[in-house]
PDB file of N, CA and C in Angstrom:
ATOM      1  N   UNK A   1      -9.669   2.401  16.468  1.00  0.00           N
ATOM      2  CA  UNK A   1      -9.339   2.086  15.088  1.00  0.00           C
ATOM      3  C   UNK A   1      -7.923   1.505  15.053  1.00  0.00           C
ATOM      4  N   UNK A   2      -7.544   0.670  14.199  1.00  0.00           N
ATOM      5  CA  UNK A   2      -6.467  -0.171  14.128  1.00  0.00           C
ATOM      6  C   UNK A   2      -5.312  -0.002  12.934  1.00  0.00           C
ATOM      7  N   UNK A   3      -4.349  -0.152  12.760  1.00  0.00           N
ATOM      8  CA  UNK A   3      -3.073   0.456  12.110  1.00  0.00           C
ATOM      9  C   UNK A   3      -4.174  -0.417  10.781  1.00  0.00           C
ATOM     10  N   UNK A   4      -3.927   0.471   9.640  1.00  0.00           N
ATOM     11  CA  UNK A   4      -3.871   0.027   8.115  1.00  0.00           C
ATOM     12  C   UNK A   4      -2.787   0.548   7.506  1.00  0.00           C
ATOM     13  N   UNK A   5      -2.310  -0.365   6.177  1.00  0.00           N
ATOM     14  CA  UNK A   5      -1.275  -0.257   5.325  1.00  0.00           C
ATOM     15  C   UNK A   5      -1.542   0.725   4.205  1.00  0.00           C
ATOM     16  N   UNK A   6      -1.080   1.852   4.069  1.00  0.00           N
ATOM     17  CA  UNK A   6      -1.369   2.675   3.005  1.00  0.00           C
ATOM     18  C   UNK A   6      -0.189   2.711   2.107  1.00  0.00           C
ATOM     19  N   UNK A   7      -0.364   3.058   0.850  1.00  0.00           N
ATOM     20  CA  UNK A   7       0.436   2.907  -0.062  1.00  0.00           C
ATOM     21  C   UNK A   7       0.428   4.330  -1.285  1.00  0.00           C
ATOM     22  N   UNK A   8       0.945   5.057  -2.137  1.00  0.00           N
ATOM     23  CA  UNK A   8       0.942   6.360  -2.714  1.00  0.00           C
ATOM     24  C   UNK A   8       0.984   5.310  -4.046  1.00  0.00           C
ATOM     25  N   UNK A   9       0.064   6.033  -4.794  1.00  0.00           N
ATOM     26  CA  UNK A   9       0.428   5.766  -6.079  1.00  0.00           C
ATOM     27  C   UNK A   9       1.504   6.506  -7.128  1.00  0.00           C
ATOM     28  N   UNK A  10       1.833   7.381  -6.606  1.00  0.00           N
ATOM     29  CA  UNK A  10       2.823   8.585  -7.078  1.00  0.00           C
ATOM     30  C   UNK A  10       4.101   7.565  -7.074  1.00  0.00           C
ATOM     31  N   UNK A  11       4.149   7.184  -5.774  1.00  0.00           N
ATOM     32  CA  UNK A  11       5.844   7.053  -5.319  1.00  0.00           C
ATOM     33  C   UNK A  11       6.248   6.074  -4.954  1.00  0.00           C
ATOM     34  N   UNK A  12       4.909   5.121  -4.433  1.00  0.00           N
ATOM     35  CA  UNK A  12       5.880   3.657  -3.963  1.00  0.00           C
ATOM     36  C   UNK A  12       5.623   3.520  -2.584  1.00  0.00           C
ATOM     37  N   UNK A  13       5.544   4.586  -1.678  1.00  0.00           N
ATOM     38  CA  UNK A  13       5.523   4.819  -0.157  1.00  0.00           C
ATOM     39  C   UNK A  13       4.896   4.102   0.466  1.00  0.00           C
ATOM     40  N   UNK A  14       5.087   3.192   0.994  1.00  0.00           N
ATOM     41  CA  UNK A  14       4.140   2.232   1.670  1.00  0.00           C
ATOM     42  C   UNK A  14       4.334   2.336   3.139  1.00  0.00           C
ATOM     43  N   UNK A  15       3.372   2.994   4.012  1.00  0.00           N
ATOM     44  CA  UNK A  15       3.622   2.830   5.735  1.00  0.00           C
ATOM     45  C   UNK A  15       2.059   2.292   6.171  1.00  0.00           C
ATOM     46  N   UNK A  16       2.375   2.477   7.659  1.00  0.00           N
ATOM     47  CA  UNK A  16       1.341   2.027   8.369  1.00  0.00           C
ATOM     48  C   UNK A  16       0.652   2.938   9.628  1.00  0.00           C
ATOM     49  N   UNK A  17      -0.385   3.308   9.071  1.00  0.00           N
ATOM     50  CA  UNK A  17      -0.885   4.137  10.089  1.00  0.00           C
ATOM     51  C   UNK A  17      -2.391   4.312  10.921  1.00  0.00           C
ATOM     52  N   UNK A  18      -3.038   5.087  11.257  1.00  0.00           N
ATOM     53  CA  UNK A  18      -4.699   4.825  12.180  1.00  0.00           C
ATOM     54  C   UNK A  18      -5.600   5.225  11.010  1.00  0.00           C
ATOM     55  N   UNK A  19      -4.778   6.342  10.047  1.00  0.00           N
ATOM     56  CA  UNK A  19      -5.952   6.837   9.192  1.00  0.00           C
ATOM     57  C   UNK A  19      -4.767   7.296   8.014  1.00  0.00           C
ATOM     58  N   UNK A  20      -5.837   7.938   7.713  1.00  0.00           N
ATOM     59  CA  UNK A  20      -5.041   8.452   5.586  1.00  0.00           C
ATOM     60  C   UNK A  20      -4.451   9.172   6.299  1.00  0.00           C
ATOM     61  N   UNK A  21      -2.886   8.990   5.357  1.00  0.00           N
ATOM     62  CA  UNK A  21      -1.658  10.110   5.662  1.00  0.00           C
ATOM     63  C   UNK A  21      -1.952  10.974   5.426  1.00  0.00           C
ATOM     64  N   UNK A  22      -1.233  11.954   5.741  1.00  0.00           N
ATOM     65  CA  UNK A  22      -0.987  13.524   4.841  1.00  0.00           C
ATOM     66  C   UNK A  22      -0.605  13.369   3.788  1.00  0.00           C
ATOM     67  N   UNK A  23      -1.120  14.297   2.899  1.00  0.00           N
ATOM     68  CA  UNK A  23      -0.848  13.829   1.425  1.00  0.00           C
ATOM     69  C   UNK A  23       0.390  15.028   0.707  1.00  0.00           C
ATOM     70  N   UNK A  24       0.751  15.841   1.440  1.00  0.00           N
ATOM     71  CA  UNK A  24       1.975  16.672   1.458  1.00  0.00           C
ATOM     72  C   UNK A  24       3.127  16.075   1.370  1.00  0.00           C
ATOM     73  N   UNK A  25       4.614  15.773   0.530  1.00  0.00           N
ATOM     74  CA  UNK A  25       5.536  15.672   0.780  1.00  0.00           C
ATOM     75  C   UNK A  25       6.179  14.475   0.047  1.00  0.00           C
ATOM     76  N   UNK A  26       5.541  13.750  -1.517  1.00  0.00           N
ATOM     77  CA  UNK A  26       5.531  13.355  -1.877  1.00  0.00           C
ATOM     78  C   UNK A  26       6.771  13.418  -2.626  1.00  0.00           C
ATOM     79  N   UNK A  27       7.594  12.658  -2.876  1.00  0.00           N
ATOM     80  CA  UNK A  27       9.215  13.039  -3.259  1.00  0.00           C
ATOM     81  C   UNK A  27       9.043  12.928  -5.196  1.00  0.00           C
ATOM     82  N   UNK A  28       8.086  12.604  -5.568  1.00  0.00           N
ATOM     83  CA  UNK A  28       7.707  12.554  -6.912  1.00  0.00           C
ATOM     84  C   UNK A  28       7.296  14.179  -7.310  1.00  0.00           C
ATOM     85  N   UNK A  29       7.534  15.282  -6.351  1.00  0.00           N
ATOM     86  CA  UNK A  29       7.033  16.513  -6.623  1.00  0.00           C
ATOM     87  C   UNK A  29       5.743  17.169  -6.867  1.00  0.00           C
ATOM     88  N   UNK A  30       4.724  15.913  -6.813  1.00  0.00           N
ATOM     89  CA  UNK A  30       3.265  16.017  -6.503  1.00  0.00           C
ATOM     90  C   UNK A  30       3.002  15.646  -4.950  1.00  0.00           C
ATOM     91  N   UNK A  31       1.532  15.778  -4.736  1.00  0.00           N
ATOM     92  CA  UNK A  31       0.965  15.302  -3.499  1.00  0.00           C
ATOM     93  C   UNK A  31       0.868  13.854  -3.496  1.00  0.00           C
ATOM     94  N   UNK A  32       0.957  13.224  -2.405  1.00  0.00           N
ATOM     95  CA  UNK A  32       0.519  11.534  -2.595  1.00  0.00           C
ATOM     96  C   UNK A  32      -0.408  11.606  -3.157  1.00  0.00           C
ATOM     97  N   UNK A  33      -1.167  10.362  -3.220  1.00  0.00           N
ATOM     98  CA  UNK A  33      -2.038   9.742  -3.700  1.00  0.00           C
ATOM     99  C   UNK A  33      -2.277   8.219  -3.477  1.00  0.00           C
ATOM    100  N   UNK A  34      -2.898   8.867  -1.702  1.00  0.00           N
ATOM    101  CA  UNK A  34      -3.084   7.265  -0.895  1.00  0.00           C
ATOM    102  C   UNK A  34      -3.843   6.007  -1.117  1.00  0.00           C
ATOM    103  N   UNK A  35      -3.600   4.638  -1.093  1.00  0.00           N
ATOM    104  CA  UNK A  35      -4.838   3.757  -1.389  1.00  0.00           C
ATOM    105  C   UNK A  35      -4.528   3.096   0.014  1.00  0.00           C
ATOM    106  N   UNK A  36      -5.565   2.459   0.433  1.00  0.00           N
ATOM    107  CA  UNK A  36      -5.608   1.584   1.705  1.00  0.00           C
ATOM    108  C   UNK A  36      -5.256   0.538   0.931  1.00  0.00           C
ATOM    109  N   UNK A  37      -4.132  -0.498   1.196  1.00  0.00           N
ATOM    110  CA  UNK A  37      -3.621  -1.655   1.297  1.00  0.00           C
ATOM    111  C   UNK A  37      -5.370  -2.562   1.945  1.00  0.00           C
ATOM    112  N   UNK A  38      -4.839  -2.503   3.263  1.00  0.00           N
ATOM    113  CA  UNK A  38      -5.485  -3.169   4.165  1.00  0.00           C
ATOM    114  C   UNK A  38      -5.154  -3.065   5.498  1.00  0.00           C
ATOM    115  N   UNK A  39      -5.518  -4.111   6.472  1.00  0.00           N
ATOM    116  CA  UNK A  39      -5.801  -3.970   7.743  1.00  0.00           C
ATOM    117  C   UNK A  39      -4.152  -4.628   8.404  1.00  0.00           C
ATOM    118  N   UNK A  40      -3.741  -3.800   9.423  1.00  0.00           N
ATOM    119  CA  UNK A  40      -2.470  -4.678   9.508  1.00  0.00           C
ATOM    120  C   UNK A  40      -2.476  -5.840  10.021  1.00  0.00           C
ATOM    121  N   UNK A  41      -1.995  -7.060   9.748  1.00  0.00           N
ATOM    122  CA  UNK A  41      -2.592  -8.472  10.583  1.00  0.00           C
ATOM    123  C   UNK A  41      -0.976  -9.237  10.111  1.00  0.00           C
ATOM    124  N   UNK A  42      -1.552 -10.652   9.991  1.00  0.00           N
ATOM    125  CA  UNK A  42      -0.651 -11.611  10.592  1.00  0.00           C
ATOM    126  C   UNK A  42       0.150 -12.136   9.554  1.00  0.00           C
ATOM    127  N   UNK A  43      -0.652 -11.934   7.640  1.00  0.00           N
ATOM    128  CA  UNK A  43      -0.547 -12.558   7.101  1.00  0.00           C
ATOM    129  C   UNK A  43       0.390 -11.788   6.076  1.00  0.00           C
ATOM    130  N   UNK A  44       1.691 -12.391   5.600  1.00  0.00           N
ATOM    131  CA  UNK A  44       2.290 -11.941   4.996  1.00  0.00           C
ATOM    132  C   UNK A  44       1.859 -12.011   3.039  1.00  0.00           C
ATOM    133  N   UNK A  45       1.724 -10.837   2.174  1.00  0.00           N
ATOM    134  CA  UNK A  45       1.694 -10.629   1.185  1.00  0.00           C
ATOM    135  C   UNK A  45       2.511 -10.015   0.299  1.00  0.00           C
ATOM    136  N   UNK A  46       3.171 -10.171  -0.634  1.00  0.00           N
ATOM    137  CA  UNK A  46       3.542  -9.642  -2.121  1.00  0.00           C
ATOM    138  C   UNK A  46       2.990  -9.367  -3.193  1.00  0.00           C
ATOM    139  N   UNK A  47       3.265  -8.308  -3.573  1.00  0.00           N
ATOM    140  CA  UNK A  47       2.585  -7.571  -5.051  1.00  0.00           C
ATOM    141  C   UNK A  47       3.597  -8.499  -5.682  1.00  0.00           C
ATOM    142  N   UNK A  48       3.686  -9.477  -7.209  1.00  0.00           N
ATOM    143  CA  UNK A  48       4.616 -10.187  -8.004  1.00  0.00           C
ATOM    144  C   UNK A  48       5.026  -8.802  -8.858  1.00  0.00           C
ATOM    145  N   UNK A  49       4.500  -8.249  -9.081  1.00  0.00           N
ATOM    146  CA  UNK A  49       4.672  -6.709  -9.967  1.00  0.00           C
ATOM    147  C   UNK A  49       5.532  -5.855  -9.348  1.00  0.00           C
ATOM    148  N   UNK A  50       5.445  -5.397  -8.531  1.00  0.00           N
ATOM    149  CA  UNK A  50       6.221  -4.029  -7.981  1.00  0.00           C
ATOM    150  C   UNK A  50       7.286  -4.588  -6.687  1.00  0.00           C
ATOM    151  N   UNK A  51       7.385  -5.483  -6.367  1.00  0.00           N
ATOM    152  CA  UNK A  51       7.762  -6.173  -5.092  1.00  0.00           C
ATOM    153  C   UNK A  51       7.211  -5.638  -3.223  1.00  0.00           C
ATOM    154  N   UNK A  52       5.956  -4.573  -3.864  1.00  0.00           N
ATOM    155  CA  UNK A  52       6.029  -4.241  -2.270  1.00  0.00           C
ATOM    156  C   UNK A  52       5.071  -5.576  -1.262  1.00  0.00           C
ATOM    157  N   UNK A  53       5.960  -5.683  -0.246  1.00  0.00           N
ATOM    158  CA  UNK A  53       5.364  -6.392   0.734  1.00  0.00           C
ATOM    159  C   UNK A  53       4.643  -5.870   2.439  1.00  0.00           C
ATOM    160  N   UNK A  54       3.795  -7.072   2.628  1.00  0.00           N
ATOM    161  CA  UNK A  54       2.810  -5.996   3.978  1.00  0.00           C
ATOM    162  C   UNK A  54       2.177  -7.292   4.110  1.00  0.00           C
ATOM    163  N   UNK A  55       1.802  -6.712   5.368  1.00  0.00           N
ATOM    164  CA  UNK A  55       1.086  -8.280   7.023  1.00  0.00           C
ATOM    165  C   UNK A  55      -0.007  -7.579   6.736  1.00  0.00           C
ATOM    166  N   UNK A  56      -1.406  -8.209   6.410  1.00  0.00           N
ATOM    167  CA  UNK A  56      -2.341  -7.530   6.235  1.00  0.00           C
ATOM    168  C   UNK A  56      -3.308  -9.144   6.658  1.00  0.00           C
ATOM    169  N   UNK A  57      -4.966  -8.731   7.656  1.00  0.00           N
ATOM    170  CA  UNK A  57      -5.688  -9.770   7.732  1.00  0.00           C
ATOM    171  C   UNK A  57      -6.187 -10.108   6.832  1.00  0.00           C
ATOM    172  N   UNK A  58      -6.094  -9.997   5.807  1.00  0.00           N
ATOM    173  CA  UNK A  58      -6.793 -10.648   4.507  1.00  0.00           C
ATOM    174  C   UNK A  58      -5.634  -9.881   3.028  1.00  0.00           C
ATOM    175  N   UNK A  59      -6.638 -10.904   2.060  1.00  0.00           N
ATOM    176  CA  UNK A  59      -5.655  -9.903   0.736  1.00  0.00           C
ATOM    177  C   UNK A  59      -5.538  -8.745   0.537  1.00  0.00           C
ATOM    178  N   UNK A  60      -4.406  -8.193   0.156  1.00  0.00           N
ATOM    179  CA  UNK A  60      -4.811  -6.537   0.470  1.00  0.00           C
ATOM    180  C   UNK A  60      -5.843  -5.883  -0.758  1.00  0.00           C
ATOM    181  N   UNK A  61      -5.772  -4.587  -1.394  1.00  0.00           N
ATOM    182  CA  UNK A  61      -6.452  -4.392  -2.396  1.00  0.00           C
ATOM    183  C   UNK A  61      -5.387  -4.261  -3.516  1.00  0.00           C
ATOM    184  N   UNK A  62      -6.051  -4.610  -4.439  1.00  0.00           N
ATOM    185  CA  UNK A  62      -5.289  -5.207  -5.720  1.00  0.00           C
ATOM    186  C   UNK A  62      -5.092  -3.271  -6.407  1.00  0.00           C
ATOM    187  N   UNK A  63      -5.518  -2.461  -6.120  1.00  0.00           N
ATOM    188  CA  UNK A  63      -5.040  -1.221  -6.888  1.00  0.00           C
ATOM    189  C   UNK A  63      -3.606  -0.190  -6.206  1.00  0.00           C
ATOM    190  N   UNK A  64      -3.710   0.811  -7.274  1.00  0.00           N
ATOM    191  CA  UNK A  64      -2.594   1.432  -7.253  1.00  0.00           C
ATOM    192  C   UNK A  64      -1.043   1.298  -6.820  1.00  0.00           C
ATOM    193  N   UNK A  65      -0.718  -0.142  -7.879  1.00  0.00           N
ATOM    194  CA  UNK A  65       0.617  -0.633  -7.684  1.00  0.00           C
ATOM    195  C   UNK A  65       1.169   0.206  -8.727  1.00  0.00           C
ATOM    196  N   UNK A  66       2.326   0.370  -8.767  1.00  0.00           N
ATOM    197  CA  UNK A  66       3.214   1.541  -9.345  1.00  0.00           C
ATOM    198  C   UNK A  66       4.068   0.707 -10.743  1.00  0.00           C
ATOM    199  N   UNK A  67       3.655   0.856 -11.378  1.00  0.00           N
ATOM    200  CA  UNK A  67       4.172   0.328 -12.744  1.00  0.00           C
ATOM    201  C   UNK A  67       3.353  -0.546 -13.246  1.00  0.00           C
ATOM    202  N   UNK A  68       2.205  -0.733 -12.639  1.00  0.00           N
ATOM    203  CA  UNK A  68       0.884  -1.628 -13.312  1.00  0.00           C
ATOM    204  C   UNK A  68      -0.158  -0.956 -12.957  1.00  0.00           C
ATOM    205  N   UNK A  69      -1.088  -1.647 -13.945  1.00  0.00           N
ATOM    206  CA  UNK A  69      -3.003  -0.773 -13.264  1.00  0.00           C
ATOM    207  C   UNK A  69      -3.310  -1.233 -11.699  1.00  0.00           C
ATOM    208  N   UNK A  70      -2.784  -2.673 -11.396  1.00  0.00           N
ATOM    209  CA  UNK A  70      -3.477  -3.362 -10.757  1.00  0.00           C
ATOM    210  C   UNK A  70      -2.048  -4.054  -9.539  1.00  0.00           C
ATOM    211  N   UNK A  71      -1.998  -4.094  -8.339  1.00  0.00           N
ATOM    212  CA  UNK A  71      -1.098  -5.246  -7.837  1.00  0.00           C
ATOM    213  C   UNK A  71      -1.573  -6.949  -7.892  1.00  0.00           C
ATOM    214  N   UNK A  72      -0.693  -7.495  -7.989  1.00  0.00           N
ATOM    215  CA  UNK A  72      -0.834  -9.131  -7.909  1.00  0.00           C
ATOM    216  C   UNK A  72      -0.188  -9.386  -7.280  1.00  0.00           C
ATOM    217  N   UNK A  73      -1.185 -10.059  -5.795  1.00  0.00           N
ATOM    218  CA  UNK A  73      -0.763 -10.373  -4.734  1.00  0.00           C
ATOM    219  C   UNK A  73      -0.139 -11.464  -4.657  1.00  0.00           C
ATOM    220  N   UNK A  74       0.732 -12.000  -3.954  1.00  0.00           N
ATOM    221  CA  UNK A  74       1.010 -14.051  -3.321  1.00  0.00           C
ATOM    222  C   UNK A  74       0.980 -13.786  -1.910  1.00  0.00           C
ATOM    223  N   UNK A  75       0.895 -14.583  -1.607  1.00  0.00           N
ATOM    224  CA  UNK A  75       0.547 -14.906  -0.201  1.00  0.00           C
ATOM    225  C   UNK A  75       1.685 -15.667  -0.092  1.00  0.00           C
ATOM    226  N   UNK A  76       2.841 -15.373   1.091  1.00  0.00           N
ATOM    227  CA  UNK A  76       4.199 -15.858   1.427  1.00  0.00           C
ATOM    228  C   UNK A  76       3.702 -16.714   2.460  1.00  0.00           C
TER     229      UNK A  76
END
């Protein structure tokens, strides 16, 4: 299995790992609340909303951006 980009909807936390984080330790004083981004790859992306960025092989998934319902991606 291959690194994916996960992201918390709580907090912003965006890393990269084989599988879903631990959901313990969330600095918002709740548990995370992981979404899979996507797959880590070549192609660089931006949420225009929240500014988080990530190399992902395709678009990542458009949910749980942090100050909107939805992220809106660009492709850098």
């Amino acid at each position: 299995m291959g690194l994916s980009w996960y992201q918390c909807k709580s907090c912003s936390t965006t890393i990269k790992k084989d599988s879903t984080p631990n959901n313990s330790g969330c600095p918002s004083k709740v548990f995370h609340t992981w979404t899979k981004l996507g797959d880590v790859g070549e192609t660089n992306y931006q949420c225009k909303k929240c500014g988080t960025t990530v190399q992902t092989k395709s678009t990542p998934s458009n949910s749980g951006c942090n100050g909107a319902p939805f992220h809106s991606w660009t492709k850098l």
